[in-house]
Every structure is written in C-alpha cells, then in structure tokens.
C-alpha atoms as a PDB file:
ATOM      1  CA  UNK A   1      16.513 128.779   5.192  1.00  0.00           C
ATOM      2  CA  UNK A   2      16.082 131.375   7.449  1.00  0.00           C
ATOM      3  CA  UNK A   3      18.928 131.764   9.627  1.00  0.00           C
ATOM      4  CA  UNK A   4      17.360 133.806  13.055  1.00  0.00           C
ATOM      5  CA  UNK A   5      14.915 132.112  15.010  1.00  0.00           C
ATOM      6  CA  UNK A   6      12.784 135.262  16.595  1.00  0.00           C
ATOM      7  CA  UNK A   7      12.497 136.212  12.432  1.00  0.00           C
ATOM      8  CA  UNK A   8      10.996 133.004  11.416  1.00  0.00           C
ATOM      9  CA  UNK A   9       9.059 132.671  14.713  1.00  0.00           C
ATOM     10  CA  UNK A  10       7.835 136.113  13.607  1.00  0.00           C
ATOM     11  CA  UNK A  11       7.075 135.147  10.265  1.00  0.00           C
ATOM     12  CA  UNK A  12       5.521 132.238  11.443  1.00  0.00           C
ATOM     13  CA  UNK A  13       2.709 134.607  13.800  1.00  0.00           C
ATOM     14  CA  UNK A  14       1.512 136.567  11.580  1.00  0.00           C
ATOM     15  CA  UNK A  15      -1.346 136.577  10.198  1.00  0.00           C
ATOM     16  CA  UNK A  16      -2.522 136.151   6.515  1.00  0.00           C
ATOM     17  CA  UNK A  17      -4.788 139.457   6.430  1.00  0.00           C
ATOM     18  CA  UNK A  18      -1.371 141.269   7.184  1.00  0.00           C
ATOM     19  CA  UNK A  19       1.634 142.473   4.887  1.00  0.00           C
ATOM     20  CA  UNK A  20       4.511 139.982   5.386  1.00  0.00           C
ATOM     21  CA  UNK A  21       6.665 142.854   5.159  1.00  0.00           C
ATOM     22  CA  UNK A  22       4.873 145.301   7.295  1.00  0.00           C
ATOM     23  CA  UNK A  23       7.014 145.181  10.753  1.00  0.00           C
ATOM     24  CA  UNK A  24      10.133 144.148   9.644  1.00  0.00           C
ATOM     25  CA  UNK A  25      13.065 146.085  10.429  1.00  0.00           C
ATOM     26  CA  UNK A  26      15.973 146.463   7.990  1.00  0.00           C
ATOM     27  CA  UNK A  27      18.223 143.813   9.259  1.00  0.00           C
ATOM     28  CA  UNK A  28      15.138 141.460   9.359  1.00  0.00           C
ATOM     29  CA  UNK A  29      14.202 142.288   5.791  1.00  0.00           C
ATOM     30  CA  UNK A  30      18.042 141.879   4.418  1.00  0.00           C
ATOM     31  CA  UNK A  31      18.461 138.880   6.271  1.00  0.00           C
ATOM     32  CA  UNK A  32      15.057 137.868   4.407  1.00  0.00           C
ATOM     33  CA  UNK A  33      16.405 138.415   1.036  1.00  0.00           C
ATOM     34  CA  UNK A  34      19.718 137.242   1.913  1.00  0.00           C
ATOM     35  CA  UNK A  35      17.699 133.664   2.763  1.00  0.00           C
ATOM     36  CA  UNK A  36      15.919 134.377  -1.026  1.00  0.00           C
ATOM     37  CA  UNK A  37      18.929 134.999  -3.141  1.00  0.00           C
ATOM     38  CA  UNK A  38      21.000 132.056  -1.280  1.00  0.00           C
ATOM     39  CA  UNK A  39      18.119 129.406  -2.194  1.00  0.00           C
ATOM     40  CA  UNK A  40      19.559 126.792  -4.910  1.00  0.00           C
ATOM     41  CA  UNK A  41      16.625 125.795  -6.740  1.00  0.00           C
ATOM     42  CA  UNK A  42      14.538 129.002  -6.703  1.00  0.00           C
ATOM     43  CA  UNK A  43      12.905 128.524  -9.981  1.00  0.00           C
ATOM     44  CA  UNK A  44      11.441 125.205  -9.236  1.00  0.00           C
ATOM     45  CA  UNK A  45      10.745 126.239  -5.334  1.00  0.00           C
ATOM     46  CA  UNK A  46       8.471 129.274  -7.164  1.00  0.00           C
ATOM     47  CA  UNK A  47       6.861 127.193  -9.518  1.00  0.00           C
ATOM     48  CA  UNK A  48       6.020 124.931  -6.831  1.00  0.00           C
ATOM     49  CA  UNK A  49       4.700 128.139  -4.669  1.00  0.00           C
ATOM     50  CA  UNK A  50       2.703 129.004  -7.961  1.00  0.00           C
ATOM     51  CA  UNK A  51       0.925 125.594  -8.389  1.00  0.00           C
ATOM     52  CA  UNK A  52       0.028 125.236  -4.565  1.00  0.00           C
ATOM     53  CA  UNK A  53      -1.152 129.255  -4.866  1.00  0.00           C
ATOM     54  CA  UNK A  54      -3.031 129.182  -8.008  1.00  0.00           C
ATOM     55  CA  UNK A  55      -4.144 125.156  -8.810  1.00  0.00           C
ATOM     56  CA  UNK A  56      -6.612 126.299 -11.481  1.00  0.00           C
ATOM     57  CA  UNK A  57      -4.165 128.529 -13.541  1.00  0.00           C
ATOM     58  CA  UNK A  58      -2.643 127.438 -17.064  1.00  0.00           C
ATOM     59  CA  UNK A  59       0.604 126.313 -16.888  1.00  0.00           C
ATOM     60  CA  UNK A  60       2.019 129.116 -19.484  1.00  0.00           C
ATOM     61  CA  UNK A  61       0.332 131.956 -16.884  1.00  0.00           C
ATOM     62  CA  UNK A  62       2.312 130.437 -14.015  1.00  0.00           C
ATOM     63  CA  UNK A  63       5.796 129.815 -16.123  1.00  0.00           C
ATOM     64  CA  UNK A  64       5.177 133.126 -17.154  1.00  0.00           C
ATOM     65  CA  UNK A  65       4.227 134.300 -13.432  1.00  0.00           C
ATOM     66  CA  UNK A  66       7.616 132.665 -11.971  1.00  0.00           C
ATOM     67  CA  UNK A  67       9.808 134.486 -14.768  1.00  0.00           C
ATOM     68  CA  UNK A  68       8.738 137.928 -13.754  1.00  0.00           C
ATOM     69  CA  UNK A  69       8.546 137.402 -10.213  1.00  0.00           C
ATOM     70  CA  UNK A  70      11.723 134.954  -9.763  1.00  0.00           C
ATOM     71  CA  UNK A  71      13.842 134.322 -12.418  1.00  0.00           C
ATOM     72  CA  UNK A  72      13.899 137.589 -13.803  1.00  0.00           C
ATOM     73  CA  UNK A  73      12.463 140.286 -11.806  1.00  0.00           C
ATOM     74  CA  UNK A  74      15.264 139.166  -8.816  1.00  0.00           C
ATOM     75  CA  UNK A  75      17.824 140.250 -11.125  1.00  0.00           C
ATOM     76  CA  UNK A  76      16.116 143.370 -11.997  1.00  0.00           C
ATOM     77  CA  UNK A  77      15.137 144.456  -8.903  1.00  0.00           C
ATOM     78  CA  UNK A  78      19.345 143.559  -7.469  1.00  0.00           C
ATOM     79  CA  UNK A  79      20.720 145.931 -10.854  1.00  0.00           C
ATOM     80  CA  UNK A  80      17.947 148.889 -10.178  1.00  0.00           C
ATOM     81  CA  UNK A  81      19.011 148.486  -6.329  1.00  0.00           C
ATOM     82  CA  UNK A  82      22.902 148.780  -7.384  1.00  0.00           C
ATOM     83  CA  UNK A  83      22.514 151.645  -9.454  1.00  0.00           C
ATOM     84  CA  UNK A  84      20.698 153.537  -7.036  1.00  0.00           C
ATOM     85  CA  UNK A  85      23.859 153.136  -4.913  1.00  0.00           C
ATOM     86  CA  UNK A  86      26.335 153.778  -7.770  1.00  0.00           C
ATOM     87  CA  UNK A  87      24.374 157.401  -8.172  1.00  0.00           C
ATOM     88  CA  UNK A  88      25.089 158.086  -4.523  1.00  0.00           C
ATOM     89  CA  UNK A  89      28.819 157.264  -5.353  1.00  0.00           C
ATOM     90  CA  UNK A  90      28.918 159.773  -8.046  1.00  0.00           C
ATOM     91  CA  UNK A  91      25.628 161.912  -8.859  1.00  0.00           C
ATOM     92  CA  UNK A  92      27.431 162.667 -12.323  1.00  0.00           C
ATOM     93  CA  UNK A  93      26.860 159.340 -13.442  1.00  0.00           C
ATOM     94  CA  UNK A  94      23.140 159.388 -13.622  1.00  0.00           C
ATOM     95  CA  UNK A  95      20.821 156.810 -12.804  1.00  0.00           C
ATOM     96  CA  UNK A  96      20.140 154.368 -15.700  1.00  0.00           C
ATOM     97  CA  UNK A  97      16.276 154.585 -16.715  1.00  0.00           C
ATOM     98  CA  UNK A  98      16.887 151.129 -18.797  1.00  0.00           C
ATOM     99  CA  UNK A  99      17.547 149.426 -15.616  1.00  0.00           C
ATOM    100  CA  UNK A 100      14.477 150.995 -13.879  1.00  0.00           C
ATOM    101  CA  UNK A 101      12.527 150.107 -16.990  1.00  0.00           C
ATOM    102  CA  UNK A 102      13.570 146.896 -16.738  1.00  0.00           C
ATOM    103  CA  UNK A 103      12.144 146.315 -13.359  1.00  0.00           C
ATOM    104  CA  UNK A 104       8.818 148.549 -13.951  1.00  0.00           C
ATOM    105  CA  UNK A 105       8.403 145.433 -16.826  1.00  0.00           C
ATOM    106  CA  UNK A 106       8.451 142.735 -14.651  1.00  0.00           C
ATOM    107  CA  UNK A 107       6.234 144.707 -11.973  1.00  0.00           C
ATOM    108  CA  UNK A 108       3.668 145.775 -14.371  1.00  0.00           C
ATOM    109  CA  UNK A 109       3.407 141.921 -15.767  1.00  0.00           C
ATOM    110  CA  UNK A 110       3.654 140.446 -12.203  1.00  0.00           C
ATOM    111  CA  UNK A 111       0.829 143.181 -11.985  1.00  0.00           C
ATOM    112  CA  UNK A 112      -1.456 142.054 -14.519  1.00  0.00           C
ATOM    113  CA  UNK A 113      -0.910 138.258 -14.013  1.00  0.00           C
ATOM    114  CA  UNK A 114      -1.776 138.892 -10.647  1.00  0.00           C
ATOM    115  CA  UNK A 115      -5.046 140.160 -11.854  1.00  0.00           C
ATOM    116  CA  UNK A 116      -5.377 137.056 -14.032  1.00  0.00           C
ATOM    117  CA  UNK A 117      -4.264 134.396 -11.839  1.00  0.00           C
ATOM    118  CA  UNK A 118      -6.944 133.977  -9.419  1.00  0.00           C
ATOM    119  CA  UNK A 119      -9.036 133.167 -11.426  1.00  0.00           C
ATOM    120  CA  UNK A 120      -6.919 131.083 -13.756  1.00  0.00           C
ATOM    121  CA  UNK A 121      -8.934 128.872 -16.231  1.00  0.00           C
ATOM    122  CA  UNK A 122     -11.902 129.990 -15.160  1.00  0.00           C
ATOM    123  CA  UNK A 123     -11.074 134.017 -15.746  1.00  0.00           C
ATOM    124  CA  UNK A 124      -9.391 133.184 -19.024  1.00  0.00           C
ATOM    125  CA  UNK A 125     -12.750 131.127 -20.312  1.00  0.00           C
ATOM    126  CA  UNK A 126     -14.824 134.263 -18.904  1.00  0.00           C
ATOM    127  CA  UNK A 127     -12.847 136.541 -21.162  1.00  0.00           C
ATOM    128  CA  UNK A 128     -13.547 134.448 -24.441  1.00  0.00           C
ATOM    129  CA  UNK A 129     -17.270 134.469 -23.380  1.00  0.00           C
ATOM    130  CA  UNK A 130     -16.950 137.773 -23.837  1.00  0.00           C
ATOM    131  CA  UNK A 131     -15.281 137.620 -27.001  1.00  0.00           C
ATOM    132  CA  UNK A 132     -18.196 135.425 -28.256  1.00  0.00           C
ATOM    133  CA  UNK A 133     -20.689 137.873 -27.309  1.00  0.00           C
ATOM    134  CA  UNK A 134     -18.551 140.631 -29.236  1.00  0.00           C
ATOM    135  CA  UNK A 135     -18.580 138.207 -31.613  1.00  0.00           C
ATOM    136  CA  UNK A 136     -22.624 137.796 -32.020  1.00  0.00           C
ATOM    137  CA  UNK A 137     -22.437 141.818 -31.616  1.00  0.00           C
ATOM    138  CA  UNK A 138     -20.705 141.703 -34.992  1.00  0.00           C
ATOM    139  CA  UNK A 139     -18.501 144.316 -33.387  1.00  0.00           C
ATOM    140  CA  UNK A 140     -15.323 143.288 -35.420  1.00  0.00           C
ATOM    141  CA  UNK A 141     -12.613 146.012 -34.068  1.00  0.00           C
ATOM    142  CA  UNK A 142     -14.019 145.139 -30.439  1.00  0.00           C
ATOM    143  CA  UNK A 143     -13.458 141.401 -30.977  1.00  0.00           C
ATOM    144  CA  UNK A 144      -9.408 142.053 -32.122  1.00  0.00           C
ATOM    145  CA  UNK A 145      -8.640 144.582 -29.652  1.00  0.00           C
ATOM    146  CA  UNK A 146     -10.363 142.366 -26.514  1.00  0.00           C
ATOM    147  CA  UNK A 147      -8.334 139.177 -28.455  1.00  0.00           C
ATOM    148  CA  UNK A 148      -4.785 141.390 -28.502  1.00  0.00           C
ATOM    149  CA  UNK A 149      -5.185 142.128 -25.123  1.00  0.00           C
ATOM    150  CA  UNK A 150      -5.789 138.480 -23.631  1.00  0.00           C
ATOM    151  CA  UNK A 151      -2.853 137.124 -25.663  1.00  0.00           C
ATOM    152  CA  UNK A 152      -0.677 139.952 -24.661  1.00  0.00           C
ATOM    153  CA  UNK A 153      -1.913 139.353 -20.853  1.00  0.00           C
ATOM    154  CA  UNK A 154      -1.148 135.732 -21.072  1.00  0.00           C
ATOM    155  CA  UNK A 155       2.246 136.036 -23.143  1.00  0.00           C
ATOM    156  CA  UNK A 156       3.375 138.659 -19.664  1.00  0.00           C
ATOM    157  CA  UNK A 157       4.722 140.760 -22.174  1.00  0.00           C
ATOM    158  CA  UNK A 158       3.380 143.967 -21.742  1.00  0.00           C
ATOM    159  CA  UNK A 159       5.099 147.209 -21.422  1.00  0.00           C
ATOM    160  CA  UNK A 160       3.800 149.505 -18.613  1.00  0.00           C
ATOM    161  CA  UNK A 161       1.968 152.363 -19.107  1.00  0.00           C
ATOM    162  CA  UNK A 162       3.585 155.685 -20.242  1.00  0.00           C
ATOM    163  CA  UNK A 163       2.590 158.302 -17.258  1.00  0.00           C
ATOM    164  CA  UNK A 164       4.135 160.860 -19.399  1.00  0.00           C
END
C-alpha cells in the first residue's frame, strides 16, 4: 500500500529493536498514515496482525485490542488531530477535552492490553492463580478487588487515571 519506494525500502531496513517511527520525516510519516486510513479492510487486516502478534491471547483480548487500536482509536486520534487545528483557526473556540478524553481511553486500554497480551492465556491463568491463593488467604475484599480488575482489564474498558 505504500506508495514511495525509498519509504518502504526504509521500512523494510530497519530493524526490530528500533522505533518504526523514529527517522521518519513528516512527509514520510503522512504518507504512512495516508497508506493506513486508505486500507479497505482494516479491521480484519488488524485482527489478522493481532493473531500472528499474539497466537496465545483470547480472542475477546484481541477483538478488544483491534477496537482501541483500529477501529476506534483511528477515529479518535483523526477528531483530537482536527480540533487541535480548529483551535489554531480560532483560539476562542477552545479545544474540546471530550475529544482528547476520548483518545486518552483508547490509549490507556491499548495500554493495559498491551500489558496483558503477551502473555495472553498464560498471564490471564497466572492472575486467577493468584486469585486462588487470595482465595485460601480468606482475604475476601482482596479476592473482589483483584477479580474487578481482571474483568475490567479484559472488557478494555477502563478509564485512565485522573492526574489531577
């Protein structure tokens, strides 16, 4: 999809210890997303990306995975880009904190399912180990809070932190 050939030859070089993004220039990096939001069958092409990246992880981390990153954090990340650009039009307006909490949520879930997905099954059946030990503990608030926070981790529905 990618249109220049000295961009995908560079993309092609580099190496996997190194940010993808790291020596772009602008025009490289707009033609990049350009090639992104112009792909017709993005949310299967990320799921697919997903599986090959994360073959251990349950399917509901990685639908949940390719909504925040792809289907809905795009979007998100295109409105909080526009109404940076509608402020410089005219200050008075005010930039929109719903739209930039709108993206901060699908950052802070891409966040934590990044955190999970690794280790997919595997880190999931770790965490209810745990849950069974709290359990033998007889440590009752400890078992519900540790409980909450898997299913809110694995639902990818978590608000970010308030750094109020």
């Amino acid at each position: 999809m990618l249109r220049s050939p000295v961009l995908a030859n560079l993309l092609r070089c580099k190496s996997k210890d190194e940010s993808m993004t790291e020596n772009l220039n602008q025009e490289e990096s707009l033609e990049i997303v350009r090639s992104l939001l112009q792909r017709q069958n993005l949310k299967n092409e990320a799921k697919q990306a997903f599986h090959q990246a994360y073959p251990t992880a349950p399917e509901e981390m990685l639908e949940t995975a390719v909504f925040h990153t792809y289907v809905d954090g795009i979007g998100a990340a295109i409105d909080w880009l526009v109404d940076l650009e509608l402020f410089l039009r005219d200050p008075e307006k005010h930039l929109d904190i719903g739209v930039t909490y709108h993206l901060l949520y699908h950052l802070y879930n891409w966040h934590q399912f990044y955190a999970l997905l690794p280790d997919g099954k595997s880190g999931v059946l770790k965490r209810l180990r745990e849950i069974k030990e709290l359990i033998a503990d007889g440590d009752t608030d400890a078992i519900l809070l540790a409980i909450g926070e898997l299913e809110s981790m694995l639902e990818g529905s978590r608000n970010y932190p308030d750094f109020q």
